[in-house]
C-alpha atoms as a PDB file:
ATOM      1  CA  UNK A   1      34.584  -9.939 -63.936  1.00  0.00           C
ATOM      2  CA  UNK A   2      31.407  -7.636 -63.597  1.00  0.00           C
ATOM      3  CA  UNK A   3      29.324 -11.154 -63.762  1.00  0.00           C
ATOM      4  CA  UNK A   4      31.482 -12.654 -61.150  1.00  0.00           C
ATOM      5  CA  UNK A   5      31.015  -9.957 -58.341  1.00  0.00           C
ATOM      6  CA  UNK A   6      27.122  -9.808 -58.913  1.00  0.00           C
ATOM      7  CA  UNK A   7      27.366 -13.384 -58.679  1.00  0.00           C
ATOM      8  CA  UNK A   8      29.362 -13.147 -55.751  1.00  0.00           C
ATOM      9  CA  UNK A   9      27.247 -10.900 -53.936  1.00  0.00           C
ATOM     10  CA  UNK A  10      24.117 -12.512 -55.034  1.00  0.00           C
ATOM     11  CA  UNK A  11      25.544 -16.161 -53.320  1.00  0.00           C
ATOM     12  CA  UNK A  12      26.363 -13.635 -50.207  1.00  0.00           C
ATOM     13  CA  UNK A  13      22.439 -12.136 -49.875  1.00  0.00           C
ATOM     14  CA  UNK A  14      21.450 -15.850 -50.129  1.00  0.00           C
ATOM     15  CA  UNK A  15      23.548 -16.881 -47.393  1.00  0.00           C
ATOM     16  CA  UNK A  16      22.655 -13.721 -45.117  1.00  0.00           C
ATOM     17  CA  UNK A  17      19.051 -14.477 -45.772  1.00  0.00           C
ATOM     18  CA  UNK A  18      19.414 -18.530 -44.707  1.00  0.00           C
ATOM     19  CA  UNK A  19      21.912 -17.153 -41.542  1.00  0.00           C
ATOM     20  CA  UNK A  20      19.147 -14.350 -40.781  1.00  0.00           C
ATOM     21  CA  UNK A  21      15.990 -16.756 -40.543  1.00  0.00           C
ATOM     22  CA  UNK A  22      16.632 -18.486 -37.192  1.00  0.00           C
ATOM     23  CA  UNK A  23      16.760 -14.869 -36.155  1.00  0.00           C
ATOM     24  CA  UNK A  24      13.725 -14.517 -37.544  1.00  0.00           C
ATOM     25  CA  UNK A  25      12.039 -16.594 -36.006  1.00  0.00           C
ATOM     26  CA  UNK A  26      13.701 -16.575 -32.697  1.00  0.00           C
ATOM     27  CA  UNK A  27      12.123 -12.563 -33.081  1.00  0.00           C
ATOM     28  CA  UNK A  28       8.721 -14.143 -33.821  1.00  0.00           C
ATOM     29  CA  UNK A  29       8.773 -16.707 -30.383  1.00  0.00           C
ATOM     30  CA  UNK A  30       9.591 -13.446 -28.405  1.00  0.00           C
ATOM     31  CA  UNK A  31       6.943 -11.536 -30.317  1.00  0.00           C
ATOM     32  CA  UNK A  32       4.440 -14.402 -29.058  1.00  0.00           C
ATOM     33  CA  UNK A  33       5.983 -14.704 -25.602  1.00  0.00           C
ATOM     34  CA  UNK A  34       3.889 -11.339 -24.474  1.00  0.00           C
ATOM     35  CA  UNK A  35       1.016 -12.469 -25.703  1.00  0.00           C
ATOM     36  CA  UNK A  36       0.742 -15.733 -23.723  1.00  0.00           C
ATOM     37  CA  UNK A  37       1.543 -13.243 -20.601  1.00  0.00           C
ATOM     38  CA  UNK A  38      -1.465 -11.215 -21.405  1.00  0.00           C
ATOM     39  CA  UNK A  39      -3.576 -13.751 -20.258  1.00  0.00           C
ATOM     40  CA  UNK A  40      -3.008 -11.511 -16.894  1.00  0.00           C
ATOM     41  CA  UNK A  41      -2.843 -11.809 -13.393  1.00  0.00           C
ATOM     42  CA  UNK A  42      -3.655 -10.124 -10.484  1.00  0.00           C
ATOM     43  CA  UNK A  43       0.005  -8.371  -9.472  1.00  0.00           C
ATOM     44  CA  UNK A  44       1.296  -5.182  -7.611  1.00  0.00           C
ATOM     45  CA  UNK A  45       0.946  -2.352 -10.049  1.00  0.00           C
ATOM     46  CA  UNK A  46       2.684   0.411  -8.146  1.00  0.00           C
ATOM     47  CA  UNK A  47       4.115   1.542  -4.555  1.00  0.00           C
ATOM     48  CA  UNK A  48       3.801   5.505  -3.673  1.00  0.00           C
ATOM     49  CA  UNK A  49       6.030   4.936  -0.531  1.00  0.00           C
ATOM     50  CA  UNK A  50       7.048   8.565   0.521  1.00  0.00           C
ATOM     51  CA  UNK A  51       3.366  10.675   0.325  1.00  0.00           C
ATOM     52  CA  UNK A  52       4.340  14.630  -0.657  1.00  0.00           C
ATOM     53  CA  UNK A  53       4.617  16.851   2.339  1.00  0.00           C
ATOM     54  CA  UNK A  54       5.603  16.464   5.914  1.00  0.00           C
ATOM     55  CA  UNK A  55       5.306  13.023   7.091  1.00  0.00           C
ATOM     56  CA  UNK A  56       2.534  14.561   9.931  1.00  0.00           C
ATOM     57  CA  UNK A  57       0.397  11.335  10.148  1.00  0.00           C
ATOM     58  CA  UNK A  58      -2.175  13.266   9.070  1.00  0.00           C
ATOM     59  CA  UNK A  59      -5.009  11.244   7.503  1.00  0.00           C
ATOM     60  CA  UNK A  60      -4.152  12.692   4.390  1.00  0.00           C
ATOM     61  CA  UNK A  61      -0.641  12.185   4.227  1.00  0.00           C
ATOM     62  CA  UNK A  62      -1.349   8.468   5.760  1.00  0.00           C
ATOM     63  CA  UNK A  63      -3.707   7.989   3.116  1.00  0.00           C
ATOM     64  CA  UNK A  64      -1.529   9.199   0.114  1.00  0.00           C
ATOM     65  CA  UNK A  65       1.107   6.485   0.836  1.00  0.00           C
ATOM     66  CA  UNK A  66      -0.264   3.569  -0.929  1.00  0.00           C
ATOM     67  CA  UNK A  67       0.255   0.391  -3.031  1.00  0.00           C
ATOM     68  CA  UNK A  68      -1.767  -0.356  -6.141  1.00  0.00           C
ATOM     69  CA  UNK A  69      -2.909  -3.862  -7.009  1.00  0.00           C
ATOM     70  CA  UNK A  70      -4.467  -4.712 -10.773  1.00  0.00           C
ATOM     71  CA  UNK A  71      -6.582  -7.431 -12.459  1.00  0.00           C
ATOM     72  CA  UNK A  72      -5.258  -7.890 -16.039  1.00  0.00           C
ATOM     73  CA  UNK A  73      -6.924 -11.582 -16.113  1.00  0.00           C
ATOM     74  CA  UNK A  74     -10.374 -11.651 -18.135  1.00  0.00           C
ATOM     75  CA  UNK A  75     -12.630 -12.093 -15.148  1.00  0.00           C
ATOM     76  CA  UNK A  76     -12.943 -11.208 -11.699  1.00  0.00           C
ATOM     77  CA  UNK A  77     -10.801 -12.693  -9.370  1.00  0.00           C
ATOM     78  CA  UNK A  78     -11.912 -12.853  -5.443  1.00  0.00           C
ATOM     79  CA  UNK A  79      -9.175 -11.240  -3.145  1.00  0.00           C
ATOM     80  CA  UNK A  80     -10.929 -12.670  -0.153  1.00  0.00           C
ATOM     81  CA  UNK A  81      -7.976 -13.615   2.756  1.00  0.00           C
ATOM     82  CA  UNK A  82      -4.921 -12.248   0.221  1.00  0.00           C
ATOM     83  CA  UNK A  83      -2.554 -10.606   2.320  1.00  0.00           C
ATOM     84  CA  UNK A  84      -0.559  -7.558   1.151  1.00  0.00           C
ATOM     85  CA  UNK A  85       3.003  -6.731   3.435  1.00  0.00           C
ATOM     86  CA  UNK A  86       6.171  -4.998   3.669  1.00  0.00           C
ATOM     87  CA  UNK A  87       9.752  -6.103   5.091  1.00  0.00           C
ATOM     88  CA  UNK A  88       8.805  -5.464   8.014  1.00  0.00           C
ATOM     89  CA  UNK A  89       5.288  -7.518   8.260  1.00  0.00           C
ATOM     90  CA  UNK A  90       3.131  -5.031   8.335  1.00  0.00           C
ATOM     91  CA  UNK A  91       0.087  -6.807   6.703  1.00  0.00           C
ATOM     92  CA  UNK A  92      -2.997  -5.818   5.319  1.00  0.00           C
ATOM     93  CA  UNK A  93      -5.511  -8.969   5.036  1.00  0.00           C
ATOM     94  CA  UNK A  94      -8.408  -8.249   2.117  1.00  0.00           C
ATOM     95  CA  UNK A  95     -11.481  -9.343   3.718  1.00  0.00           C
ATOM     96  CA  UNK A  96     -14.576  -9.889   1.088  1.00  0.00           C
ATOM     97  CA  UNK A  97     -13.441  -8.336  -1.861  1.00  0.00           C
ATOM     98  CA  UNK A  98     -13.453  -8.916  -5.287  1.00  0.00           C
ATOM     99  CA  UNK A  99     -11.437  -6.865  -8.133  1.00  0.00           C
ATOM    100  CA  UNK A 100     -12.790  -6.814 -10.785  1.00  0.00           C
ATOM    101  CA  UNK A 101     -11.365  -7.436 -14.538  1.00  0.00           C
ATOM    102  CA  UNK A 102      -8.988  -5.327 -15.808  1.00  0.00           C
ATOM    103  CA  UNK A 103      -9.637  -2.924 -12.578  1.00  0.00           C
ATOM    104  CA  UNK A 104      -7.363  -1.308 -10.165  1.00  0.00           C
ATOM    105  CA  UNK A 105      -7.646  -1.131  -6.477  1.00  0.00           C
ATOM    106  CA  UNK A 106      -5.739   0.974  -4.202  1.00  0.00           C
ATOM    107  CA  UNK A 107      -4.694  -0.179  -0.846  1.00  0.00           C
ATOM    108  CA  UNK A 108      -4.171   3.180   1.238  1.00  0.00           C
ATOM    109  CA  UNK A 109      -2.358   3.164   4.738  1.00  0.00           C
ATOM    110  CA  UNK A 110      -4.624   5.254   6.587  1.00  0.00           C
ATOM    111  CA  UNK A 111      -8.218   5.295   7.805  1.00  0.00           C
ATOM    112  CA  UNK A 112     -11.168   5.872   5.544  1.00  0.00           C
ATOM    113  CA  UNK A 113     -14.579   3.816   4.359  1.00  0.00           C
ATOM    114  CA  UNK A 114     -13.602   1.068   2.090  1.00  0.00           C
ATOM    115  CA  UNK A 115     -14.637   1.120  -1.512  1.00  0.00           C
ATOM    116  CA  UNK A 116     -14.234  -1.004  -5.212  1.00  0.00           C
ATOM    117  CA  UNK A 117     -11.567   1.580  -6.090  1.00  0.00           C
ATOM    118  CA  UNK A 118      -9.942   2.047  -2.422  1.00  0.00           C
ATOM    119  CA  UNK A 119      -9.350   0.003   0.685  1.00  0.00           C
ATOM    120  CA  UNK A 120      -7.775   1.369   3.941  1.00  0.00           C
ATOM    121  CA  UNK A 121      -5.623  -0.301   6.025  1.00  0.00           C
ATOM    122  CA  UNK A 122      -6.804   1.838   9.284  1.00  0.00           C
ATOM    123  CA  UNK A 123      -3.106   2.821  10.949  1.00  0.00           C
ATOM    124  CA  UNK A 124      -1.829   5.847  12.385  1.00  0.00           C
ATOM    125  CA  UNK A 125       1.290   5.369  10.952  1.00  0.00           C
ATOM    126  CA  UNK A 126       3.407   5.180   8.019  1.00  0.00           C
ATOM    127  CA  UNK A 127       4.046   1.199   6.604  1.00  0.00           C
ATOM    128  CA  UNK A 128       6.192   1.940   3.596  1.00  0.00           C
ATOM    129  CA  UNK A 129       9.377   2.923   4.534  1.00  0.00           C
ATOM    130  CA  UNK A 130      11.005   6.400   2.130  1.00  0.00           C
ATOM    131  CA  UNK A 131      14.478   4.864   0.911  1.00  0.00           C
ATOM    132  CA  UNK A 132      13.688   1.065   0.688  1.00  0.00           C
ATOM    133  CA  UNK A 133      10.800  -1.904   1.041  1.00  0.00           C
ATOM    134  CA  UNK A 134       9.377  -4.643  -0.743  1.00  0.00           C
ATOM    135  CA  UNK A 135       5.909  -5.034  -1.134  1.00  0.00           C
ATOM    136  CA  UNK A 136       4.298  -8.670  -1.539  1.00  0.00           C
ATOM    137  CA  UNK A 137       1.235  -9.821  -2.514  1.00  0.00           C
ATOM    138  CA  UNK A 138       0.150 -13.561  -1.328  1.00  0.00           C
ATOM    139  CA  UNK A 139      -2.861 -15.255  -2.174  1.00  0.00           C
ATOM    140  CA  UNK A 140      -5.461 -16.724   0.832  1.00  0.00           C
ATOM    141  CA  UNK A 141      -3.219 -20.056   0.463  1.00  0.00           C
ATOM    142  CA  UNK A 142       0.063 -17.903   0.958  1.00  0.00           C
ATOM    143  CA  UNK A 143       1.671 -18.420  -2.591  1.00  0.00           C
ATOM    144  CA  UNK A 144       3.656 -15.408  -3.594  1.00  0.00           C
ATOM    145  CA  UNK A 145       1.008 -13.803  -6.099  1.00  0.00           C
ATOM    146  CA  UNK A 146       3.650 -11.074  -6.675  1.00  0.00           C
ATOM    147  CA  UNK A 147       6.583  -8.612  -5.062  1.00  0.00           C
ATOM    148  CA  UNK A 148       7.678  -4.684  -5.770  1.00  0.00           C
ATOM    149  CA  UNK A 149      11.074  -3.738  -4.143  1.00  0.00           C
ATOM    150  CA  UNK A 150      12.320  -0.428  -4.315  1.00  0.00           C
ATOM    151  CA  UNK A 151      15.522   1.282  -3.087  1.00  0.00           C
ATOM    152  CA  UNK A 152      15.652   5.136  -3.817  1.00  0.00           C
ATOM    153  CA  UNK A 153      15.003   8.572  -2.037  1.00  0.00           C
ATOM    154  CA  UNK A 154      14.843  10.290  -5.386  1.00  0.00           C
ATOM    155  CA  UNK A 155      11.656   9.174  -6.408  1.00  0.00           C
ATOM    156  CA  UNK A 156       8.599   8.662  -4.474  1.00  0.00           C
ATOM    157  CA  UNK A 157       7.003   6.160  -5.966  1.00  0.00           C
ATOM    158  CA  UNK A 158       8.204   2.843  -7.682  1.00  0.00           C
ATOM    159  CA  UNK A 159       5.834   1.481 -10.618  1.00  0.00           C
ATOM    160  CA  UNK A 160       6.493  -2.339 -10.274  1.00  0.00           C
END
């Protein structure tokens, strides 16, 4: 009887194991699925919509509401005519620009001089509204390169 429940639960482990490989390798397909997406793209990275402090239009508080934009692609990619807007169409057009691989730019509202790391948008007044938005990014042919919605007033910032 001994020999006929190790037998028993021997055929059971065996059939487990058979039922358990599709699973397996349905795990490893998913496992791979990230890596094909690591080939990267050019995407909104993150939204600080409601800058700390009184909203005084201050050039600091202007310029601490921003929307970051990153390169995870293997090269450079030109962001020359890409538009960047809200609901509302507020829109930001990137003139000669290029972000570089695996780099980060930030797109503030307010005024300031433009750098690799920071471009302004040059308004006196807030675009990102503090309870809800969406952000989206469009390539100079106006595909949808990306979009970043948020919908809170207990955070100020939405990574997308």
């Amino acid at each position: 009887m001994r020999c006929t429940r190790t037998l028993t639960a021997a055929a059971l482990a065996v059939a487990a194991g058979v039922v358990l490989l599709p699973t397996q390798a349905q795990a490893q397909v998913q496992a791979q699925a990230p890596v094909r997406a690591a080939a990267g793209s050019v995407h909104l990275y993150k939204i600080y919509y409601d800058s700390p402090g009184t909203d005084n239009r201050s050039s600091a508080s202007l310029n601490a509401e921003y929307v970051q934009i990153r390169n995870t692609t293997s090269k450079a990619v030109s962001l020359k005519g890409w538009t960047l807007v809200d609901a509302s169409n507020h829109k930001y057009v990137f003139g000669t620009y290029s972000l570089g691989k695996g780099k980060t730019v930030t797109v503030r509202t307010g005024k300031g001089k433009d750098t690799a790391a920071n471009r302004y948008q040059n308004r006196a007044a807030y675009v990102w509204n503090n309870d809800k938005d969406t952000a989206t990014l469009k390539k100079a042919n106006g595909t949808k390169a990306d979009t970043c919605s948020y919908n809170s007033t207990k955070v100020d910032y939405k990574m997308c």
